[in-house]
Protein backbone atom coordinates (compact mmCIF):
# COMPACT_ATOMS: atom_id res chain seq x y z
CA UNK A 1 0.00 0.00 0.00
CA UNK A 2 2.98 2.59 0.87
CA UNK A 3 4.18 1.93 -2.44
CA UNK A 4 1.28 2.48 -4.39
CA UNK A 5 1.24 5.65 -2.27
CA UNK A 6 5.00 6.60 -3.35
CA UNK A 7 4.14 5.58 -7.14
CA UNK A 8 1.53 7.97 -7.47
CA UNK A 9 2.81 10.39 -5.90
CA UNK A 10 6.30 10.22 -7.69
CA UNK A 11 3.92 9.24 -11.20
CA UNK A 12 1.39 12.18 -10.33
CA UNK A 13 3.32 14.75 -8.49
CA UNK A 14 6.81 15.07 -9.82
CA UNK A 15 6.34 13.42 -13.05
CA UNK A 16 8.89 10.25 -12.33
CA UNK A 17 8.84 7.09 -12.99
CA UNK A 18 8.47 5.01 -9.48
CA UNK A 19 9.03 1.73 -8.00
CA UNK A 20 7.37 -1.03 -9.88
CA UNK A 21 8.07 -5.15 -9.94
CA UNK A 22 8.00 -6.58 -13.78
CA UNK A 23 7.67 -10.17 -15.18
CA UNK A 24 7.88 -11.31 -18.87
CA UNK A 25 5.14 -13.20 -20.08
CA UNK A 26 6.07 -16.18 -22.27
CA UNK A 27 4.07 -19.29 -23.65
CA UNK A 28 1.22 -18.49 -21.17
CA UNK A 29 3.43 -18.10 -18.02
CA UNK A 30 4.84 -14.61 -16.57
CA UNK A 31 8.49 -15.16 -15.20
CA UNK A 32 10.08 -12.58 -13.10
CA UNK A 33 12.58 -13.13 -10.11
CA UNK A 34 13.35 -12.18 -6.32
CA UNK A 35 14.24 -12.48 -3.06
CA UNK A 36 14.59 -15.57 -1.47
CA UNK A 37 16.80 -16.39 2.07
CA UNK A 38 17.74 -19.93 1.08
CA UNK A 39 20.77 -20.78 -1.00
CA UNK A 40 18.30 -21.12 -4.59
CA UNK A 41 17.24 -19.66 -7.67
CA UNK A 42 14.91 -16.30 -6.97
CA UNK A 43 13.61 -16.90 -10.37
CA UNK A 44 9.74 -17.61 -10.26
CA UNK A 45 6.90 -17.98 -12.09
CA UNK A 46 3.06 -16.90 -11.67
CA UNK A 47 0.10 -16.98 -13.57
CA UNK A 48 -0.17 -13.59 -15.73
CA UNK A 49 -0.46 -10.57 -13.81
CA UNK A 50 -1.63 -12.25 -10.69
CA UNK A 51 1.93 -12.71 -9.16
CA UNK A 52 0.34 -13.14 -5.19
CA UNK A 53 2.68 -10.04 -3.52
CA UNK A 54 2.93 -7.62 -6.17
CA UNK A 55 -0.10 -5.36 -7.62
CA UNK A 56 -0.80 -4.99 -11.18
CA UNK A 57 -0.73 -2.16 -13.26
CA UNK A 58 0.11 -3.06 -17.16
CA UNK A 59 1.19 -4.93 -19.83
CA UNK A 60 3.35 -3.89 -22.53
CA UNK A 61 3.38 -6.27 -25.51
CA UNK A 62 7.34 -7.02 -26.26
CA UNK A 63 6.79 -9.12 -29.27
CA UNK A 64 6.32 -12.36 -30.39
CA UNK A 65 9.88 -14.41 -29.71
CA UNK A 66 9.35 -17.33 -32.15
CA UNK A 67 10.99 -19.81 -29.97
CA UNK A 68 9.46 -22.96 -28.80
CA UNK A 69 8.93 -23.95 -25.58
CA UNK A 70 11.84 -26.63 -25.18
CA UNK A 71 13.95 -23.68 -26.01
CA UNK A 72 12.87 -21.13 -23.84
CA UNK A 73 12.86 -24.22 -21.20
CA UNK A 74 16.70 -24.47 -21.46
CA UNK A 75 17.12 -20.66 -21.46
CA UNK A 76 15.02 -20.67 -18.06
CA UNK A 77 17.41 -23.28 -16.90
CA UNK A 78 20.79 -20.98 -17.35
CA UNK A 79 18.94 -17.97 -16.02
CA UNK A 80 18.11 -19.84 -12.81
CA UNK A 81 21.71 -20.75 -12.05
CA UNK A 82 22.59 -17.09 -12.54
CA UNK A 83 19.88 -15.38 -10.49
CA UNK A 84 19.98 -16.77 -6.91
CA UNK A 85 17.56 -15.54 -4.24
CA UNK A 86 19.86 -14.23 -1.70
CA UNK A 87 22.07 -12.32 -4.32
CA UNK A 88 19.09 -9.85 -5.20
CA UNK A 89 19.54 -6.28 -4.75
CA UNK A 90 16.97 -3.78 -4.68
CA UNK A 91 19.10 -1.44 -6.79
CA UNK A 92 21.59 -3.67 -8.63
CA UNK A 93 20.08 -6.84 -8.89
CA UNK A 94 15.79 -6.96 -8.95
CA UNK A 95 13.28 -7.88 -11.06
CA UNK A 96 13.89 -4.95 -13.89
CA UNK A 97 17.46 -6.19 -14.07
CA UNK A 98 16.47 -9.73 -14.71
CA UNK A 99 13.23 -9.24 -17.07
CA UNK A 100 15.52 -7.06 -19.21
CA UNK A 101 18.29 -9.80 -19.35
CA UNK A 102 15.38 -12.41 -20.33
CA UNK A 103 13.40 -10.30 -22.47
CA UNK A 104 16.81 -9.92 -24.28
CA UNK A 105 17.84 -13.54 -24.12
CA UNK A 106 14.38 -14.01 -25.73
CA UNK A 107 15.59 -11.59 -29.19
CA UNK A 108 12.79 -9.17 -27.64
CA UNK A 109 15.50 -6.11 -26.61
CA UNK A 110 14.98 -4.15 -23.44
CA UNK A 111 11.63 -3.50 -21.24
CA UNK A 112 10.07 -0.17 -21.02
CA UNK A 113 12.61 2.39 -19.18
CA UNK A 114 9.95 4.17 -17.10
């Protein structure tokens, strides 16, 4: 709730961007990735736009990657192994950082820069 708070004000108020959480949504499944204590892969998936602690706001269509599912499967794999729960960051290493490296990874380019 505080953060919807900031976000509108900072959207509203001072014209800035604001603190949001993003996914990519491939094949039916939006994959994003966080925080996690134990010694594992923060990378997670939900059904679209109803990851449980985050709120929606929007979609922005990236484009269709053309790759089947086997292959975004063994992309998913690598990304795992590089994005480990405890090593997120809430300024270096979040959700942004990762859904730009996949959307990438997927021949899609970068997400929005808000």
């Amino acid at each position: 709730r505080s953060i919807s708070r900031l976000n509108k004000a900072l959207r509203d108020v001072l014209r800035l961007g604001g603190v949001f959480h993003t996914g990519v949504e491939v094949c039916g499944i939006e994959w994003s990735y966080g925080y996690c204590e134990e010694q594992r892969s923060g990378v997670f998936s939900s059904r679209p736009r109803q990851c449980p602690v985050h709120v929606y706001r929007e979609s922005v269509y990236l484009g269709d990657c053309g790759l089947g599912a086997l292959e975004i499967k063994s992309m998913l794999k690598l990304l795992r192994r590089e994005w480990m729960g405890p090593d997120y960051d809430l300024l270096r290493k979040n959700c942004n950082n990762f859904t730009t490296v996949f959307s990438n990874a997927l021949g899609l380019g970068d997400i929005p820069k808000w």
